[in-house]
Structure formats: structure tokens, C-alpha cells
PDB file of N, CA and C in Angstrom:
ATOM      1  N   UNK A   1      78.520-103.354  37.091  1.00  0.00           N
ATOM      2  CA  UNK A   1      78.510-103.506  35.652  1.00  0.00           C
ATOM      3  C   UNK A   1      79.618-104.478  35.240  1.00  0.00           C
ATOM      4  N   UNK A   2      79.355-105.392  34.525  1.00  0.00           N
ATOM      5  CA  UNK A   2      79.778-106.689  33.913  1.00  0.00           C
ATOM      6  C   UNK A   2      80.441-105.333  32.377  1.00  0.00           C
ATOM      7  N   UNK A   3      82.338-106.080  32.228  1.00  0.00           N
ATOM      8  CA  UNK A   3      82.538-105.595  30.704  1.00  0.00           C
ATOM      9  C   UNK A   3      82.361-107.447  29.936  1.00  0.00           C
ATOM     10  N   UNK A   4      82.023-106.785  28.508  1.00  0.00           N
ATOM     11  CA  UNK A   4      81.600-107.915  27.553  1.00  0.00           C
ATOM     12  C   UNK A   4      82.564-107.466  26.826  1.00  0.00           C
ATOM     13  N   UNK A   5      83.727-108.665  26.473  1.00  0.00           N
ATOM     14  CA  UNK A   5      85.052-108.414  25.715  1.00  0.00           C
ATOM     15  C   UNK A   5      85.396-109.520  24.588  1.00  0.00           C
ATOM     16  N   UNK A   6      85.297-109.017  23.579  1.00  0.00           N
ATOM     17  CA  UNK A   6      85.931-110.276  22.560  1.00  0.00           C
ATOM     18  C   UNK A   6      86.482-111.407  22.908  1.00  0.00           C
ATOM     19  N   UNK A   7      86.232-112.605  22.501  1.00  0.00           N
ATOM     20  CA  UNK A   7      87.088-114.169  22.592  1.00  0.00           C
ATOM     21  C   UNK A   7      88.157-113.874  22.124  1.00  0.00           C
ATOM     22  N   UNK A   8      88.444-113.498  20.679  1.00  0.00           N
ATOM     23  CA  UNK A   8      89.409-113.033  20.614  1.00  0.00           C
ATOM     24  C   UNK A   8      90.494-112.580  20.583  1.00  0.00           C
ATOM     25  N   UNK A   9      90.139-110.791  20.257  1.00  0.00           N
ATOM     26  CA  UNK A   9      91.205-109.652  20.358  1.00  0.00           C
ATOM     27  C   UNK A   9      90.662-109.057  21.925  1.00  0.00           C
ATOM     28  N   UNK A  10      90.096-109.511  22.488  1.00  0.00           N
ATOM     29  CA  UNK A  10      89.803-109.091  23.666  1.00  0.00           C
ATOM     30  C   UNK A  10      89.201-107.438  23.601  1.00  0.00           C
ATOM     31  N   UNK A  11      88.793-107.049  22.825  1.00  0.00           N
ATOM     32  CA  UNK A  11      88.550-105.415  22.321  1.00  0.00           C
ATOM     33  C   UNK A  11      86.439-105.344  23.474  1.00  0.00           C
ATOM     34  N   UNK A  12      86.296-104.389  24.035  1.00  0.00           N
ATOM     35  CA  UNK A  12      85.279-104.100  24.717  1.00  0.00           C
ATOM     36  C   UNK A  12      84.137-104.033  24.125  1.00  0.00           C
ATOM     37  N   UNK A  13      83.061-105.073  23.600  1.00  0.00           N
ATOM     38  CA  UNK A  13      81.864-104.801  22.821  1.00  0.00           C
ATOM     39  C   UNK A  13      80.990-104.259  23.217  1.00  0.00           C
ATOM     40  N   UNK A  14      80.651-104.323  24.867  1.00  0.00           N
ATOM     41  CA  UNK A  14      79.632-103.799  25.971  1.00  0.00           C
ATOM     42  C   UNK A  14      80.021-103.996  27.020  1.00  0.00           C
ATOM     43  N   UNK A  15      79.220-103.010  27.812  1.00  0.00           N
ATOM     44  CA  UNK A  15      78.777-103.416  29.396  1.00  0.00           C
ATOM     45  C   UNK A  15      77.273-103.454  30.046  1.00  0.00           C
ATOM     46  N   UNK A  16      77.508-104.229  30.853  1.00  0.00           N
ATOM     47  CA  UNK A  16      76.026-104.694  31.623  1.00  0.00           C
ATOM     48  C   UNK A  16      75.801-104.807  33.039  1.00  0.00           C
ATOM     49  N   UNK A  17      74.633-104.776  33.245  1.00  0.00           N
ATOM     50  CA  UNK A  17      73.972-105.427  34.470  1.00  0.00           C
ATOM     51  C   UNK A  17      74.573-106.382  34.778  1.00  0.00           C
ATOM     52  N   UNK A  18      74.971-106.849  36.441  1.00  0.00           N
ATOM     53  CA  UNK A  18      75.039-108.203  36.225  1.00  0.00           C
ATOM     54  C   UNK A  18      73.282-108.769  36.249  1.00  0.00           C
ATOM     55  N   UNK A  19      73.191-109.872  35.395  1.00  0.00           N
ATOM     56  CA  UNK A  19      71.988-110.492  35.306  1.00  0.00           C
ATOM     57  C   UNK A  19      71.084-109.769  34.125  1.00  0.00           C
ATOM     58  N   UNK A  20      71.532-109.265  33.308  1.00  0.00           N
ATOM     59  CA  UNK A  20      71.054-108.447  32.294  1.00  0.00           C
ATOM     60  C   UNK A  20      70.700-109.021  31.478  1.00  0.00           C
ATOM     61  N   UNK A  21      71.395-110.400  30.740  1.00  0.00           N
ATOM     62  CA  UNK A  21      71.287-111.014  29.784  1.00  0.00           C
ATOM     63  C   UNK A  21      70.248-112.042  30.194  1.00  0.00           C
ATOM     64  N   UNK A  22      69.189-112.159  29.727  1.00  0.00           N
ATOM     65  CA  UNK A  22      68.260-113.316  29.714  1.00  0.00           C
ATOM     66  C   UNK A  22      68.657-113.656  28.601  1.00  0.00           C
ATOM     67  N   UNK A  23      68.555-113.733  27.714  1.00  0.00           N
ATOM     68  CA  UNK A  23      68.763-114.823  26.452  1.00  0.00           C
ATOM     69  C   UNK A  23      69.899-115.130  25.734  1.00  0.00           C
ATOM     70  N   UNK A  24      70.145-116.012  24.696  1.00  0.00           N
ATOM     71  CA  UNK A  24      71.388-116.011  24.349  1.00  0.00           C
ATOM     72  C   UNK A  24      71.764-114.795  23.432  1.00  0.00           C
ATOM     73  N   UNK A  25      72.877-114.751  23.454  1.00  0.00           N
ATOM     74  CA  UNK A  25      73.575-113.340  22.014  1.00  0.00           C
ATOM     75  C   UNK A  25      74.321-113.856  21.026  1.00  0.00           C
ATOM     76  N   UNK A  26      74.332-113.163  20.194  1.00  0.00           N
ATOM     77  CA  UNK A  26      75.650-113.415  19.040  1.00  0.00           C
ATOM     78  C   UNK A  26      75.812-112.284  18.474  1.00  0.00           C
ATOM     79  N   UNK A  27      77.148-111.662  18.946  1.00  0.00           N
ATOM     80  CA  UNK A  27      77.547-110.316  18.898  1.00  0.00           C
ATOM     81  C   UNK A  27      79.053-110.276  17.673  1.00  0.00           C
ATOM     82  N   UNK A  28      79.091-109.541  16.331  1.00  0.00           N
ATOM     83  CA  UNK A  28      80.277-109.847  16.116  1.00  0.00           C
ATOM     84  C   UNK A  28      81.511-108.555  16.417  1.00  0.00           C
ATOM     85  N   UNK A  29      82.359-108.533  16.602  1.00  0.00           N
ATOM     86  CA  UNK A  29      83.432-107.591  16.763  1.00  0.00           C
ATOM     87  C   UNK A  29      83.777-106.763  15.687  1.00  0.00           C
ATOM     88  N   UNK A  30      83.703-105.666  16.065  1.00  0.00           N
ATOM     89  CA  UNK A  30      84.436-104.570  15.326  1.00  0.00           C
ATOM     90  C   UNK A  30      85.368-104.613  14.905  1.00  0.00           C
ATOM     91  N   UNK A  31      86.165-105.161  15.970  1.00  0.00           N
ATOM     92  CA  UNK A  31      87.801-104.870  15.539  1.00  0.00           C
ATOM     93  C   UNK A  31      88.128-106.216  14.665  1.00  0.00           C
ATOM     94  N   UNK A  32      88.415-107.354  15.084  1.00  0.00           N
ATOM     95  CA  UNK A  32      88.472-108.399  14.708  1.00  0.00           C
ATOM     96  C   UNK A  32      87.622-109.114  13.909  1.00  0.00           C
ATOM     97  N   UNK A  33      86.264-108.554  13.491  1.00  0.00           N
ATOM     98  CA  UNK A  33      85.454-109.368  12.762  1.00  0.00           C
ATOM     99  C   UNK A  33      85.004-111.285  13.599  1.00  0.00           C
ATOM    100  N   UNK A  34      85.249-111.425  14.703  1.00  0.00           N
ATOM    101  CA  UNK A  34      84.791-112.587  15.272  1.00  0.00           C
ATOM    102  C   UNK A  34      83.512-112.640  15.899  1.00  0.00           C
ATOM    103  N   UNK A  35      82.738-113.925  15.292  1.00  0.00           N
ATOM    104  CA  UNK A  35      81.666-114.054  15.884  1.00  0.00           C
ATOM    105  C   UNK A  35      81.452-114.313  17.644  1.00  0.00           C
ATOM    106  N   UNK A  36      80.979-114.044  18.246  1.00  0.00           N
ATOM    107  CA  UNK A  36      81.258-114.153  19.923  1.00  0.00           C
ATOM    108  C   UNK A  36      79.385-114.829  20.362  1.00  0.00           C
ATOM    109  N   UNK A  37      79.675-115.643  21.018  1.00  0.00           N
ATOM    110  CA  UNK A  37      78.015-115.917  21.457  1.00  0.00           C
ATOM    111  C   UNK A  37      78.201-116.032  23.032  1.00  0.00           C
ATOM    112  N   UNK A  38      76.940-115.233  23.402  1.00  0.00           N
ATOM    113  CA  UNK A  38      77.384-115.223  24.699  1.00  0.00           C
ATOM    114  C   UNK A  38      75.203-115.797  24.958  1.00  0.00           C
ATOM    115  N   UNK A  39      75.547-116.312  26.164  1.00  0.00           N
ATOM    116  CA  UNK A  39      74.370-116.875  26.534  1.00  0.00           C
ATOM    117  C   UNK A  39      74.247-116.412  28.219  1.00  0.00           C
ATOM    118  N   UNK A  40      73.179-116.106  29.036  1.00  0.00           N
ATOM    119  CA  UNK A  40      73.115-116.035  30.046  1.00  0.00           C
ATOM    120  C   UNK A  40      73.655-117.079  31.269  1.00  0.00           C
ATOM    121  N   UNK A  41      74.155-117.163  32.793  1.00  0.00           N
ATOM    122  CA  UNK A  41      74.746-117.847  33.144  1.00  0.00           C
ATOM    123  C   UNK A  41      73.625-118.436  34.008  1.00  0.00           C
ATOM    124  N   UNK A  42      73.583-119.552  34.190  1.00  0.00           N
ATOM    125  CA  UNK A  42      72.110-120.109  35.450  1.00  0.00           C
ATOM    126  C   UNK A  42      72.409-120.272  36.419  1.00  0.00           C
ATOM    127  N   UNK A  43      72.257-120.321  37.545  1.00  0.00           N
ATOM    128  CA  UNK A  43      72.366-121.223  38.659  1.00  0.00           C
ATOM    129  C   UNK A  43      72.418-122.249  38.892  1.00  0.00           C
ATOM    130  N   UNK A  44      72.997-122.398  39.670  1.00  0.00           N
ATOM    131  CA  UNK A  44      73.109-124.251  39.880  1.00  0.00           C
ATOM    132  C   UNK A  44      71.862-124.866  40.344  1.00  0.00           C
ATOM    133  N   UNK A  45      71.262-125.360  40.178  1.00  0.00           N
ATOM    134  CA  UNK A  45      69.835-126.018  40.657  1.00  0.00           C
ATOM    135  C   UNK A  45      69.875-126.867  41.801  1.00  0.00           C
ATOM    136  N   UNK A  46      69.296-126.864  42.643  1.00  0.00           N
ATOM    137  CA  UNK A  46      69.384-127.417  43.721  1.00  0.00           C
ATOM    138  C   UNK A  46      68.163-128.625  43.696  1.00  0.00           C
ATOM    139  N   UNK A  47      68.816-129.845  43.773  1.00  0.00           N
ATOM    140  CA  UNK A  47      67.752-131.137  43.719  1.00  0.00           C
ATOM    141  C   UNK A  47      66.737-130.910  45.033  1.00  0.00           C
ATOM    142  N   UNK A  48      65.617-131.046  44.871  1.00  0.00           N
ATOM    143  CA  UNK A  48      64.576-130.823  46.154  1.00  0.00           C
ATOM    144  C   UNK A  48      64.400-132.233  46.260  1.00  0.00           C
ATOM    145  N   UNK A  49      64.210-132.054  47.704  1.00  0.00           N
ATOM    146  CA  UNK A  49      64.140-133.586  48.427  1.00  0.00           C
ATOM    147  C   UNK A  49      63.128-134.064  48.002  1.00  0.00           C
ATOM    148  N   UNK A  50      63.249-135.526  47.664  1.00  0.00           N
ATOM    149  CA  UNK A  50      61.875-135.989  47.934  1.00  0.00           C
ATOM    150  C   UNK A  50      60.922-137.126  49.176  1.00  0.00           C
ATOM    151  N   UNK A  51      59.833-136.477  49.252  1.00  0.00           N
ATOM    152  CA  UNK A  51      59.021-137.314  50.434  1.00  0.00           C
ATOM    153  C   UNK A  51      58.284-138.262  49.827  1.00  0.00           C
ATOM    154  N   UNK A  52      58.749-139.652  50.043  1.00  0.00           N
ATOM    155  CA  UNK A  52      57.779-140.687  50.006  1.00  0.00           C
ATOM    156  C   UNK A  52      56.260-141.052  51.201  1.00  0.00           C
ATOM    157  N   UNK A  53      55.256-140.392  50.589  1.00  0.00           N
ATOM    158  CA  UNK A  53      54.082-141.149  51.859  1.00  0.00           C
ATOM    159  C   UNK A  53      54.286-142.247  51.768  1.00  0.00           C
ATOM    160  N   UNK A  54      53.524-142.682  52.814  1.00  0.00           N
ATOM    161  CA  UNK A  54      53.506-143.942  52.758  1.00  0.00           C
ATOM    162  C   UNK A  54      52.049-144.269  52.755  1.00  0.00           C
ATOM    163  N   UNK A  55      51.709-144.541  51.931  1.00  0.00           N
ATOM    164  CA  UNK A  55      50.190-144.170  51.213  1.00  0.00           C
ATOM    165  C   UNK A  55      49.570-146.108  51.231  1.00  0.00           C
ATOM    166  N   UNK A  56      48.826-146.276  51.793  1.00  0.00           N
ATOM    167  CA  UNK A  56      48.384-147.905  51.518  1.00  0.00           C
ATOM    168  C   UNK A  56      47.281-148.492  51.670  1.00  0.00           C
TER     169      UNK A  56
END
């Protein structure tokens, strides 16, 4: 479990899955009144090779 903590005042808004979040959020704080947006994290994408035929 992932904690989700204010930008902030650092104060605890949630906890999660890791990989829980598919979409983006915008969560505001209790304590502090700050807007916080949190978005899911991706992977790095890996370029796939490419094959030229040689087609003629």
C-alpha cells in the first residue's frame, strides 16, 4: 500500500494499491485546503525494433 500525502502540509489524504490509480485525480486537503492532482505513473515505453523487408 502506497500513502497519498499532501504537496503541501504533507497531512495523509489516502492509501492505495500500488497501481490503483488509472486515471488522473484532484484531491483537495482537509487540513490545508490545497488542491493536489495526482495522475497515474506509466512506464517507460520501450521503442520496438524495426524490420525493414526488403520487398522489390
Amino acid at each position: 500500500m502506497d500513502d497519498f500525502r499532501c504537496g503541501r502540509c504533507r497531512a495523509l489524504m489516502f492509501r492505495a494499491a500500488a497501481g490503483a490509480i488509472a486515471a488522473s485525480l484532484e484531491i483537495k486537503c482537509r487540513r490545508c485546503g490545497a488542491l493536489n492532482h495526482l495522475r497515474p505513473i506509466e512506464p517507460a515505453r520501450e521503442r520496438e525494433e524495426r524490420h525493414d523487408d526488403d520487398r522489390a
